[in-house]
Protein backbone atom coordinates (compact mmCIF):
# COMPACT_ATOMS: atom_id res chain seq x y z
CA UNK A 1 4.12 -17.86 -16.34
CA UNK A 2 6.86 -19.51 -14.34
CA UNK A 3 8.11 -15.84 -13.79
CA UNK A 4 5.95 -14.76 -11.15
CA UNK A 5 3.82 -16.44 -8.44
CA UNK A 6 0.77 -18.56 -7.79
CA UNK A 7 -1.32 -15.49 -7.15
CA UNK A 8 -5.11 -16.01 -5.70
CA UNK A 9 -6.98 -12.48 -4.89
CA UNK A 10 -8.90 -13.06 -2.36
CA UNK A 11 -11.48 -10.56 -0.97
CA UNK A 12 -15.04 -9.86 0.64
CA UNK A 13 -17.89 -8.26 -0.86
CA UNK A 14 -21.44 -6.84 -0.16
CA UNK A 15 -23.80 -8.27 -2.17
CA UNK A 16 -23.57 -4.83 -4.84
CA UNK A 17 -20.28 -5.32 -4.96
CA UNK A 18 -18.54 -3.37 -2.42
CA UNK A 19 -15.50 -4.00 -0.21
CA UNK A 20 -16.53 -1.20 2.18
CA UNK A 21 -19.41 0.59 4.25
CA UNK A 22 -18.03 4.74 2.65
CA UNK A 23 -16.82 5.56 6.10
CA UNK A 24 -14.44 5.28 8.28
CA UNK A 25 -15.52 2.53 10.59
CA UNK A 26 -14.67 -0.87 9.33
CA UNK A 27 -17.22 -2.72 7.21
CA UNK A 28 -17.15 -6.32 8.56
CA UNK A 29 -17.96 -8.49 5.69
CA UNK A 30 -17.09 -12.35 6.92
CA UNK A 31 -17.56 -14.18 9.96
CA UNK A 32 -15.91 -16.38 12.17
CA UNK A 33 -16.10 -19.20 10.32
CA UNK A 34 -14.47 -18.30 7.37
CA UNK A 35 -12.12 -15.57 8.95
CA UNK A 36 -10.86 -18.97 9.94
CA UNK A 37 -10.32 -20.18 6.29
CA UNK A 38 -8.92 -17.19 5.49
CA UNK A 39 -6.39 -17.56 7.89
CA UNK A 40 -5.47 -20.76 6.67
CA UNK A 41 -5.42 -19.65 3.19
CA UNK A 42 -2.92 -16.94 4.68
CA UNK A 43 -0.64 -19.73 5.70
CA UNK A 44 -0.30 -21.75 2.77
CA UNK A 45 1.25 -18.40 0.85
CA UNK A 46 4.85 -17.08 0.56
CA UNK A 47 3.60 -13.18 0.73
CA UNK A 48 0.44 -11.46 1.69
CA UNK A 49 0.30 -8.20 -0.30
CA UNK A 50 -2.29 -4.64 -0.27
CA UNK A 51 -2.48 -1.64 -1.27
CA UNK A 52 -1.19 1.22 0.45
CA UNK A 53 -4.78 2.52 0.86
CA UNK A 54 -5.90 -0.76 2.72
CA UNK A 55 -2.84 -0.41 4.99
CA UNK A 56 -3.87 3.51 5.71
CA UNK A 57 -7.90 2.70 6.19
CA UNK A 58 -7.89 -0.54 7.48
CA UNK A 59 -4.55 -0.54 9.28
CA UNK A 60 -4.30 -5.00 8.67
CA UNK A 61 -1.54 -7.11 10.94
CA UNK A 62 -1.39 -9.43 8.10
CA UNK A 63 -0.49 -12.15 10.00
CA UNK A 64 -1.66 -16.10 10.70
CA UNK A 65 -3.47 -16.11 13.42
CA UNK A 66 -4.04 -19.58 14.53
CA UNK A 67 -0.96 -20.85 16.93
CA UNK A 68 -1.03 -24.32 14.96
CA UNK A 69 -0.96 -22.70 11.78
CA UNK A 70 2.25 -20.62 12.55
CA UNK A 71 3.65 -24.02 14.06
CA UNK A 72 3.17 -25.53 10.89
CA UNK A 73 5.07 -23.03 8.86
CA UNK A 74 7.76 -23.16 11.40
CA UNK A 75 8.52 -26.56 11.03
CA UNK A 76 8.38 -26.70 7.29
CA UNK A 77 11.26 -24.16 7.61
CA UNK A 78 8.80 -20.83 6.61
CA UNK A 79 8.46 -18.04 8.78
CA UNK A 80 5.45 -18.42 11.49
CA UNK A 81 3.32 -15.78 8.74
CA UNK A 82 4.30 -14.70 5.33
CA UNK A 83 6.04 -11.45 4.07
CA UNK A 84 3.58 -8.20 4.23
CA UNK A 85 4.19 -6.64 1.07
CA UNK A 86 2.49 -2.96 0.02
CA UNK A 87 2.27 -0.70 -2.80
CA UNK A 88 2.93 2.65 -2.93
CA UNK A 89 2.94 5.64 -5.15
CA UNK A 90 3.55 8.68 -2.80
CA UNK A 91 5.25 6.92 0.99
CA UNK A 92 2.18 7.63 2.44
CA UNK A 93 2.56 5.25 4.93
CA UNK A 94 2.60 5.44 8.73
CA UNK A 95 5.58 3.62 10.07
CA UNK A 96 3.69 2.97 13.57
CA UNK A 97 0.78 0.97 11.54
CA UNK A 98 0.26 -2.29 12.19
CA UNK A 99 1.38 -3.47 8.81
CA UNK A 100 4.80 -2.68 9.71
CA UNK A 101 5.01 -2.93 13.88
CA UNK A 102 3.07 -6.61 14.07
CA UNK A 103 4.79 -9.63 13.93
CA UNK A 104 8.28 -10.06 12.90
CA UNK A 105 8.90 -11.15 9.48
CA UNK A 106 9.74 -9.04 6.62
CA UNK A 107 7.82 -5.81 5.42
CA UNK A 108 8.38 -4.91 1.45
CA UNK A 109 7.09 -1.76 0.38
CA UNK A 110 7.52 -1.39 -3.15
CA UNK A 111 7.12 2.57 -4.34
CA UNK A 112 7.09 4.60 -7.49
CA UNK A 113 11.18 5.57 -8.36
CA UNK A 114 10.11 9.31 -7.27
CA UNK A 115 9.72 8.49 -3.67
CA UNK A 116 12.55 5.97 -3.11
CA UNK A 117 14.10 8.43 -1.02
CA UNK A 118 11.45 9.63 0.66
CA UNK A 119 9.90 5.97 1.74
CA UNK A 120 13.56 5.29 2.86
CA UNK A 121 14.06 8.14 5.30
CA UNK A 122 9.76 7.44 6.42
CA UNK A 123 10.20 3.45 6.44
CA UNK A 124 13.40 1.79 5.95
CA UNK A 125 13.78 1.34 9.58
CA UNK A 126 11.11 -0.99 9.40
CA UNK A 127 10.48 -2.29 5.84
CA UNK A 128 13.00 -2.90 2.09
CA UNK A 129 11.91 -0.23 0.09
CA UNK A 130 12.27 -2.09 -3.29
CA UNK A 131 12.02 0.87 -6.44
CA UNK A 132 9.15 -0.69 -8.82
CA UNK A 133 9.32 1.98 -11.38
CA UNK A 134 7.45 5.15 -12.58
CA UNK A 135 4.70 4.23 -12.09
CA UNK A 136 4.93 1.22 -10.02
CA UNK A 137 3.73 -1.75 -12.23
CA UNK A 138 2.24 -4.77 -10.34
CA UNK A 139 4.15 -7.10 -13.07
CA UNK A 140 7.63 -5.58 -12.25
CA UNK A 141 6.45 -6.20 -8.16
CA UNK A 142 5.11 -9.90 -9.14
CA UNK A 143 8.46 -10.86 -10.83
CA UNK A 144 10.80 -9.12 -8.05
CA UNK A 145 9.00 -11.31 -5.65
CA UNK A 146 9.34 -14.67 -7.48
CA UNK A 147 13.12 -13.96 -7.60
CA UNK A 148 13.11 -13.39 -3.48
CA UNK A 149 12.07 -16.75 -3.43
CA UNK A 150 8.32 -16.31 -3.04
CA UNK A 151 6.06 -19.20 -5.19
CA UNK A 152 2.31 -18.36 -3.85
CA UNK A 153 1.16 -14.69 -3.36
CA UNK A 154 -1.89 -13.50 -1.61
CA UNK A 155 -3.88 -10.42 -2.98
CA UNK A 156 -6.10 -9.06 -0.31
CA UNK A 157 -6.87 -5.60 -1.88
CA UNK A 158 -7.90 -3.16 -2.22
CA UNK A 159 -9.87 -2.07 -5.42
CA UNK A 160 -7.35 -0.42 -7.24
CA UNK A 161 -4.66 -3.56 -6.52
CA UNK A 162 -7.21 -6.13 -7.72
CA UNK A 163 -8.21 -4.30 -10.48
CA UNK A 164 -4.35 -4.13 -11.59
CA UNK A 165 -3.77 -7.54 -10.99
CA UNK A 166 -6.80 -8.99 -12.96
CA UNK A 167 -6.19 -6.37 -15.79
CA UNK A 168 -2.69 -7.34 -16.12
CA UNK A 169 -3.87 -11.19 -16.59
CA UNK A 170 -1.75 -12.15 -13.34
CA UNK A 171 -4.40 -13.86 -11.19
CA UNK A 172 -4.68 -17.64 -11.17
CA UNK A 173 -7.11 -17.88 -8.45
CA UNK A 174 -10.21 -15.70 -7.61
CA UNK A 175 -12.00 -16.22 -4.16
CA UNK A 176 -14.34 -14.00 -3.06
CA UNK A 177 -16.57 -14.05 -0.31
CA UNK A 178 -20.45 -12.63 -0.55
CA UNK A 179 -22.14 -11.11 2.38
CA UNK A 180 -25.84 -10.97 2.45
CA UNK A 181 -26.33 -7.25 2.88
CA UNK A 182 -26.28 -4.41 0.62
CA UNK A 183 -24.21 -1.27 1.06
CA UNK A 184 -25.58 1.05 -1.44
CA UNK A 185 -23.29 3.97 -1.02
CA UNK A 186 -21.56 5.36 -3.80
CA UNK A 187 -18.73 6.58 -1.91
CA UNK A 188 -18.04 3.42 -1.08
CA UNK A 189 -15.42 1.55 -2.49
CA UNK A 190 -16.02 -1.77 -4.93
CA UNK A 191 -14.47 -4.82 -5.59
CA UNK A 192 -12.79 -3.32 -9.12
CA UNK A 193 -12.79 -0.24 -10.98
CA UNK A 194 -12.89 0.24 -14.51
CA UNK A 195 -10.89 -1.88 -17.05
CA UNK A 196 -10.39 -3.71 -19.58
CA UNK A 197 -10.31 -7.44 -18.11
CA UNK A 198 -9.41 -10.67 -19.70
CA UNK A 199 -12.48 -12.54 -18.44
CA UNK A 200 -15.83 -11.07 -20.50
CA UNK A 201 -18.98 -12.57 -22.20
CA UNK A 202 -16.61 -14.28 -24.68
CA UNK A 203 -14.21 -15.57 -22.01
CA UNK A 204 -15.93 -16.78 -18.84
CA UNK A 205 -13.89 -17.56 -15.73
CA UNK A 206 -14.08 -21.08 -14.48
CA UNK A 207 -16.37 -21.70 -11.74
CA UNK A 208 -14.66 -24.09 -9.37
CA UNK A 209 -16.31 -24.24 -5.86
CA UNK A 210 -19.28 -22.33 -4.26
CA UNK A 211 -19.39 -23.27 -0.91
CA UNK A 212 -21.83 -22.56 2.17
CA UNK A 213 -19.93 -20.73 5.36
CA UNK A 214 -22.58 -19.76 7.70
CA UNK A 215 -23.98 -16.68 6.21
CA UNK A 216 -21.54 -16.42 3.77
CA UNK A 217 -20.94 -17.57 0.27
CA UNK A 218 -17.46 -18.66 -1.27
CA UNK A 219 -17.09 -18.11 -4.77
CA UNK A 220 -13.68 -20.10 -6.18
CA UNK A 221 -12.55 -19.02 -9.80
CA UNK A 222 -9.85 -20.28 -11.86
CA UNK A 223 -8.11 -18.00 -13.96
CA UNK A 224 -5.63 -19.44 -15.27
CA UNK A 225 -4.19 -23.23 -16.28
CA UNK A 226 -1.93 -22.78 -13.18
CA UNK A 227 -5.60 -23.58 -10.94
CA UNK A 228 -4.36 -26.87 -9.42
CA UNK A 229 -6.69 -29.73 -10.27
């Protein structure tokens, strides 16, 4: 395992299991509170990575927010947020999103070999555009970033990404955050798609915290021996 990162997925989720609203206006599934934890959580990790979806429907900064937070990082010799990394299959990516125009560390966008070119003339003005095979394979991405130096990754989504990642066995960490609302929509988009997943009736994942934020609900799995503690 020493290949690849520490890598916790970390999401939101109606209570049926969905990471959206099925339209375009943003489904706000936290609250303050933990937004806050989230943001720390950010800040203890190497690289924050999405899908190229999220980055097109929910245009994320990807960056710590807190001022004491990015102090910290500074003076532990990290950038003041961690590298924005994104997956792509096509380069259909907006170079004006925020995902590539906030903040000022680095911006890895990792595409299928068929679109190198393309996603170099569209982004490499303002991202590496690192070729991650045909098709891109999230192991050949996790393993390129352990070798740029980067020991704790952050999965925020979306569907697709986490399903790939949990599929793949290359989560350590789950945390996912319930909202106490339903969507019901079935255009709407849910936590993971079909699969064929290492955790089942015969292999339960480790329940390690469940924790109260306001009207929220914390969920804290352990996938792996890699969990610390």
């Amino acid at each position: 395992m020493a290949d690849r990162p520490y890598t916790l997925l970390s999401c939101g989720i109606s209570l049926d299991g969905y990471l959206d609203g099925g339209s375009q206006e943003r489904l706000v599934l936290s609250n303050t509170e933990d937004l806050e934890r989230v943001d720390s959580v950010r800040a203890g990790c190497d690289a924050i990575l999405v899908g190229a979806a999220t980055v097109r429907r929910d245009n994320p900064r990807l960056l710590v927010r807190a001022a004491a937070l990015r102090a910290e990082r500074v003076a532990r010799g990290a950038p003041p947020s961690p590298v924005k990394v994104t997956l792509t299959r096509g380069a259909d990516l907006d170079p004006g999103a925020q995902f590539f125009t906030a903040g000022s560390g680095q911006k890895l966008v990792y595409c299928a070999t068929s679109c190198v070119a393309t996603a170099g003339e569209r982004l490499g003005a303002s991202a590496l555009v690192v070729d991650a095979g045909e098709p891109v394979e999230v192991r050949t991405v996790s393993e390129d970033l352990h070798r740029r130096g980067v020991e704790r990754l952050m999965v925020e989504g979306g569907g697709i990404i986490h399903t790939q990642f949990l599929t793949g066995d290359l989560a350590d960490e789950l945390q996912v955050v319930v909202a106490p609302f339903f969507v019901g929509k079935a255009q709407a988009h849910r936590f993971v798609g079909e699969g064929t997943f290492p955790w089942h009736p015969g292999r339960r994942a480790a329940l390690e915290e469940v924790r109260q934020i306001g009207d929220v609900v914390l969920l804290r799995y352990a996938l792996s021996s890699r969990f610390p503690g």
